[in-house]
N, C-alpha and C. Protein backbone atom coordinates (compact mmCIF):
# COMPACT_ATOMS: atom_id res chain seq x y z
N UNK A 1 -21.90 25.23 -17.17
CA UNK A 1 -20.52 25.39 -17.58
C UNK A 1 -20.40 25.06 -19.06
N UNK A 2 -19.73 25.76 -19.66
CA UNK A 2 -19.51 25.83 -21.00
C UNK A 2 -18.81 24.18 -21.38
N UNK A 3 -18.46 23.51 -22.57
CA UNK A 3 -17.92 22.44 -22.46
C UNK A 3 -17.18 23.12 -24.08
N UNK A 4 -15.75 23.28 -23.37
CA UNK A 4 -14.95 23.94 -24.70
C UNK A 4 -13.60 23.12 -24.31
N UNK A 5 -13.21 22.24 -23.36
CA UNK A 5 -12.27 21.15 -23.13
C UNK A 5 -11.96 19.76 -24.23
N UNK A 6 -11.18 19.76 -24.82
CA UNK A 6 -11.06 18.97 -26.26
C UNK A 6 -10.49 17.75 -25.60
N UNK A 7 -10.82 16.65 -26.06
CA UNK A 7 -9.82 14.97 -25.64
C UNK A 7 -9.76 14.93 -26.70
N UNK A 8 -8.69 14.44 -27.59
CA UNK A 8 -8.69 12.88 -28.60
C UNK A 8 -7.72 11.68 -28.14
N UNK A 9 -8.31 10.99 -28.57
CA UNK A 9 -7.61 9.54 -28.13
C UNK A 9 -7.40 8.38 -29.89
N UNK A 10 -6.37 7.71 -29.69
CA UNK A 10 -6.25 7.11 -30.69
C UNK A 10 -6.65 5.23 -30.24
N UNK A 11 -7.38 4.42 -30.85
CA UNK A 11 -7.83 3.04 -30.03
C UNK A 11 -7.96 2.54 -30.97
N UNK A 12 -8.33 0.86 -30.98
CA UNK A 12 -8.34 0.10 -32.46
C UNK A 12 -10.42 -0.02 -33.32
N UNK A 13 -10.04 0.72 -34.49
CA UNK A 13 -11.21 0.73 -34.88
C UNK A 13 -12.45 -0.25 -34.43
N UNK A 14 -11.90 -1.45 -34.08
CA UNK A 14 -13.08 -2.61 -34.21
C UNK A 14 -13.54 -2.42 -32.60
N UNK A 15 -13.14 -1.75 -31.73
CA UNK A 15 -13.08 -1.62 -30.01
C UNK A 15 -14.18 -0.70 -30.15
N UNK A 16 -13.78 0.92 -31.20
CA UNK A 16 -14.70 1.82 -31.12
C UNK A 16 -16.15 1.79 -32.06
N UNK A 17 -15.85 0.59 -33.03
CA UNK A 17 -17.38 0.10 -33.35
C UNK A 17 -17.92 -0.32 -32.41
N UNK A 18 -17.51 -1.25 -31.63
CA UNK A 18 -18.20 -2.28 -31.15
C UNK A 18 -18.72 -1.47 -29.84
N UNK A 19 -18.08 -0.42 -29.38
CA UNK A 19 -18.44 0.47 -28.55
C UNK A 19 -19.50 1.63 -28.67
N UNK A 20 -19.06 1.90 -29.37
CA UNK A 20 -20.39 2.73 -30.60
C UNK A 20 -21.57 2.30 -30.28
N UNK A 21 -21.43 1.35 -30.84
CA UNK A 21 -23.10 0.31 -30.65
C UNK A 21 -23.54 0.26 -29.35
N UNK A 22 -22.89 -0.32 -28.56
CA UNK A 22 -23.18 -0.74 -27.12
C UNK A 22 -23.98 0.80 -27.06
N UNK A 23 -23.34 2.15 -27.25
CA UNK A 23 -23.75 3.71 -26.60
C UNK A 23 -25.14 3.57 -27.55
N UNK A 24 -24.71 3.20 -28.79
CA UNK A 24 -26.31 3.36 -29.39
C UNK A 24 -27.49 3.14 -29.11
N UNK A 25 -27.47 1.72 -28.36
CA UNK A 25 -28.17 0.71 -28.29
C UNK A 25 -28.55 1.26 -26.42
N UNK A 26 -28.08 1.95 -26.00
CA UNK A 26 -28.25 2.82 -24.48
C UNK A 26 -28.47 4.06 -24.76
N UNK A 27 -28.76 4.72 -26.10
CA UNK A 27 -28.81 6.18 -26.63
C UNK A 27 -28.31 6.96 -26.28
N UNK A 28 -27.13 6.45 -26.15
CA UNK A 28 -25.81 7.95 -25.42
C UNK A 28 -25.15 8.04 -27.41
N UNK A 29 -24.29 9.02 -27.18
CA UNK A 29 -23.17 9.16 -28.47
C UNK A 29 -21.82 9.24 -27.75
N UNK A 30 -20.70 9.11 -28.08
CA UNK A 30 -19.43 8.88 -27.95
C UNK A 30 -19.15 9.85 -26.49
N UNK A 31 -20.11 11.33 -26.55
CA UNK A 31 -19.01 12.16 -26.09
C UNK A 31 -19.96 11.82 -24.57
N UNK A 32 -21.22 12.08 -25.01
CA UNK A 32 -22.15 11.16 -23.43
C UNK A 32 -20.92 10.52 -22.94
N UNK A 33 -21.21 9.14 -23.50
CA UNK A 33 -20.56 8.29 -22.75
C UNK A 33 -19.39 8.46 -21.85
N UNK A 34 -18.01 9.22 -22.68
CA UNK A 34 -16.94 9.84 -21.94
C UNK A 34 -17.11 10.45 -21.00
N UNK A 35 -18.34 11.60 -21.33
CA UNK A 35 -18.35 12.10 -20.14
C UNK A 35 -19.18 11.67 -18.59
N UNK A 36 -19.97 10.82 -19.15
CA UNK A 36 -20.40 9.50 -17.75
C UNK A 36 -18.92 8.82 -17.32
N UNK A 37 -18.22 8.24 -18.39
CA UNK A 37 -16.94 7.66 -17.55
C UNK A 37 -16.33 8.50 -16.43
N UNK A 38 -16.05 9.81 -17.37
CA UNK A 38 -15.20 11.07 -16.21
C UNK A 38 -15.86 11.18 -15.14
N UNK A 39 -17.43 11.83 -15.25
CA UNK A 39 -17.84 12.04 -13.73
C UNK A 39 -17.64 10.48 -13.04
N UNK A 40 -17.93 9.24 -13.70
CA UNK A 40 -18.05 8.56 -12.70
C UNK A 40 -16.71 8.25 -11.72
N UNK A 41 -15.18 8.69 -12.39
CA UNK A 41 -13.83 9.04 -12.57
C UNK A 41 -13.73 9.57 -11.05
N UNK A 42 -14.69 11.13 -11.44
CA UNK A 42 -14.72 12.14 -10.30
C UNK A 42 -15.20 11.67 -9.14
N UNK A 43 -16.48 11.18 -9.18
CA UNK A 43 -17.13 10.91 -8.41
C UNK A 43 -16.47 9.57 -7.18
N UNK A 44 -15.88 8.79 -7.79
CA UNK A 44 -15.12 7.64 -7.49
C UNK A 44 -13.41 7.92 -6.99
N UNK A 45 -13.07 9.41 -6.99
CA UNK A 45 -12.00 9.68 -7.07
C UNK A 45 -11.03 8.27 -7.47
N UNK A 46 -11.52 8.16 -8.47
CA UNK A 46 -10.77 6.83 -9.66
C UNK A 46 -11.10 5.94 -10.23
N UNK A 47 -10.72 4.86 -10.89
CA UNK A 47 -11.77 4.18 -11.90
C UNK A 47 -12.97 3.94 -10.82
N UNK A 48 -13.91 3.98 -11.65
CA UNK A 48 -14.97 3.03 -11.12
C UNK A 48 -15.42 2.00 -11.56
N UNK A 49 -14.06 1.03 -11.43
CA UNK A 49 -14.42 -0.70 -11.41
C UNK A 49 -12.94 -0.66 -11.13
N UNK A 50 -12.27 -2.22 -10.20
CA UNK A 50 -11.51 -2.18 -10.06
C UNK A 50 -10.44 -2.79 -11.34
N UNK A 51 -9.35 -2.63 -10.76
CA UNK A 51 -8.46 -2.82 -12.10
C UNK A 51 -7.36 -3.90 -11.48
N UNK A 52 -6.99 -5.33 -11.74
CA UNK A 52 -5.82 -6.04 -11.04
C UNK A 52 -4.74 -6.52 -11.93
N UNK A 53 -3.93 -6.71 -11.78
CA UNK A 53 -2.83 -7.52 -12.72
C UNK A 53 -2.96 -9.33 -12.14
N UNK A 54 -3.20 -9.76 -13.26
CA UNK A 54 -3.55 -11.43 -13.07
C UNK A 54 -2.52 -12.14 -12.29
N UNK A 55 -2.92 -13.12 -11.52
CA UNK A 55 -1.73 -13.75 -10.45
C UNK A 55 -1.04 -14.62 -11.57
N UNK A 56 0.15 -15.07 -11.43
CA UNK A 56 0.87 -15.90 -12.39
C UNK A 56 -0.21 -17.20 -12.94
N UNK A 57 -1.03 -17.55 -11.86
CA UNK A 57 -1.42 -19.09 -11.99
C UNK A 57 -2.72 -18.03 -13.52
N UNK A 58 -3.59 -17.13 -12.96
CA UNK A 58 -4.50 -16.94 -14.26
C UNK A 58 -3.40 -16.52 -15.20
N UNK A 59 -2.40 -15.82 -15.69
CA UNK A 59 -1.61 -15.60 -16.44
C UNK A 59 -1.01 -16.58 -17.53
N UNK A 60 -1.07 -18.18 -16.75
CA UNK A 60 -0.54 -18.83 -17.19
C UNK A 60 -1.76 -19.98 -17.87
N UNK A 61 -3.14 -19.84 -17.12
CA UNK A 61 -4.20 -20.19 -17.54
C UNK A 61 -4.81 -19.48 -18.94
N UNK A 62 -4.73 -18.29 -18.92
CA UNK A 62 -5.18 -17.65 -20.08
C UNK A 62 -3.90 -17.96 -21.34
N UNK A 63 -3.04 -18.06 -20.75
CA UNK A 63 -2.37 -18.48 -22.22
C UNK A 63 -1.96 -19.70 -22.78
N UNK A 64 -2.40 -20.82 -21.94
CA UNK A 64 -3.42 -22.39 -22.15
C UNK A 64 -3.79 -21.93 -22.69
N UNK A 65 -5.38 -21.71 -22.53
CA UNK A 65 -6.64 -21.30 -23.46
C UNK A 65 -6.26 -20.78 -24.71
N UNK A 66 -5.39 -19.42 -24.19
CA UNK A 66 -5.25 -19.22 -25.70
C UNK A 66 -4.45 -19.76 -27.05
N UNK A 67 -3.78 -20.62 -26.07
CA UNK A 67 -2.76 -21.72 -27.25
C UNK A 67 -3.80 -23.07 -27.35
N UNK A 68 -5.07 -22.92 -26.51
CA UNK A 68 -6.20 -24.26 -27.41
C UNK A 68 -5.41 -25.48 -26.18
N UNK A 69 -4.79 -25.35 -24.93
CA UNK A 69 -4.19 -26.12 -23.95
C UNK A 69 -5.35 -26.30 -23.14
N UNK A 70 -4.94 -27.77 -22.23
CA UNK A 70 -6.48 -27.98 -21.48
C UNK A 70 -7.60 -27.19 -21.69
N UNK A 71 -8.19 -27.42 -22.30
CA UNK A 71 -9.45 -26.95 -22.67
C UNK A 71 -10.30 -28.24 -22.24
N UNK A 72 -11.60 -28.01 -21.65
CA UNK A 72 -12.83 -28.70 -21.24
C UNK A 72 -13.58 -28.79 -22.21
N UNK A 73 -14.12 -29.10 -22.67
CA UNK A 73 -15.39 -28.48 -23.70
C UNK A 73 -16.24 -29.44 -23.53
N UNK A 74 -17.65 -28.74 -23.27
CA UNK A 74 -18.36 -29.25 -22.63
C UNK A 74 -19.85 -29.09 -24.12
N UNK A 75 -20.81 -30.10 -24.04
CA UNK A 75 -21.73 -30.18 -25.21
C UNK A 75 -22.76 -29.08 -24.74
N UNK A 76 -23.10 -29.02 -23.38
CA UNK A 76 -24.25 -28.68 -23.11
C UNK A 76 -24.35 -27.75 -21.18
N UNK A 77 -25.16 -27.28 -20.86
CA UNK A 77 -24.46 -26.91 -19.48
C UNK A 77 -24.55 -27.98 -18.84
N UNK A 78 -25.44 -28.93 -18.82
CA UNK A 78 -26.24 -30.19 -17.91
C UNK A 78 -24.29 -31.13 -18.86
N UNK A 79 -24.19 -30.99 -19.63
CA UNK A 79 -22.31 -31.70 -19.57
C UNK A 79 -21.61 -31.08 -19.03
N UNK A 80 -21.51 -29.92 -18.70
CA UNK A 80 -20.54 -28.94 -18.13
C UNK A 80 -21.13 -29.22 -16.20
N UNK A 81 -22.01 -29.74 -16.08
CA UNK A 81 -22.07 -29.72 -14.60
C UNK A 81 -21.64 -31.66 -14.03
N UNK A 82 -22.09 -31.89 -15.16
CA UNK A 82 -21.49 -33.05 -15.16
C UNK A 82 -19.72 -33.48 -14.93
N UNK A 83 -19.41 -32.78 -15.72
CA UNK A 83 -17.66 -33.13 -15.43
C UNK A 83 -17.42 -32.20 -14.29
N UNK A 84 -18.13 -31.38 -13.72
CA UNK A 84 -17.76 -30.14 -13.17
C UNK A 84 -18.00 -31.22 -11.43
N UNK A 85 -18.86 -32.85 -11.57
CA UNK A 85 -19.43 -32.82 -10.27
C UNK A 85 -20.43 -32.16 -9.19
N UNK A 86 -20.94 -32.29 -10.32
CA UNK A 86 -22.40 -30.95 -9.62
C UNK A 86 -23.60 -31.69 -10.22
C-alpha cells in the first residue's frame, strides 16, 4: 500500500528531542515510530498501554512532591529500606 496519508502534530520541542533519541538509539526515525504506535493502535483496537486518571489521594501526593511536601529522602537504597522497615 502506497503511504500518501499526511499527520502533523504540534508538541513541546524538548518531548520531541528527547523522543528523537530514544527512536535513534532503537534505529527507527519519527515516522517508524508513529507508525508502530498506529498499528499497535490497530492491533489493540486502542491504546496499547492503559491510560487512568489519578485517584484524589495520588493527585494530592504528586502535588506534595511537587511543592518539595513530605518528601523522604533517603542517602542510599540500604537507607531507603531502612526507614521503609525492610
Amino acid at each position: 500500500m502506497s503511504k500518501s496519508a499526511m499527520l502533523r502534530a504540534r508538541l513541546e520541542p524538548e518531548l520531541k528531542t528527547h523522543a528523537e533519541a530514544i527512536f535513534s538509539r532503537l534505529g527507527l526515525n519519527p515516522t517508524q515510530a508513529i507508525t508502530i504506535f498506529y498499528r499497535q493502535v490497530e492491533l489493540h483496537q486502542g491504546l496499547p498501554f492503559s491510560v487512568a486518571v489519578p485517584s484524589a489521594a495520588t493527585s494530592r501526593t504528586f502535588d506534595a512532591t511537587d511543592a518539595g511536601r513530605d518528601l523522604v529522602v533517603c542517602k542510599d537504597a540500604g537507607d531507603m529500606f531502612k526507614k521503609l522497615g525492610i
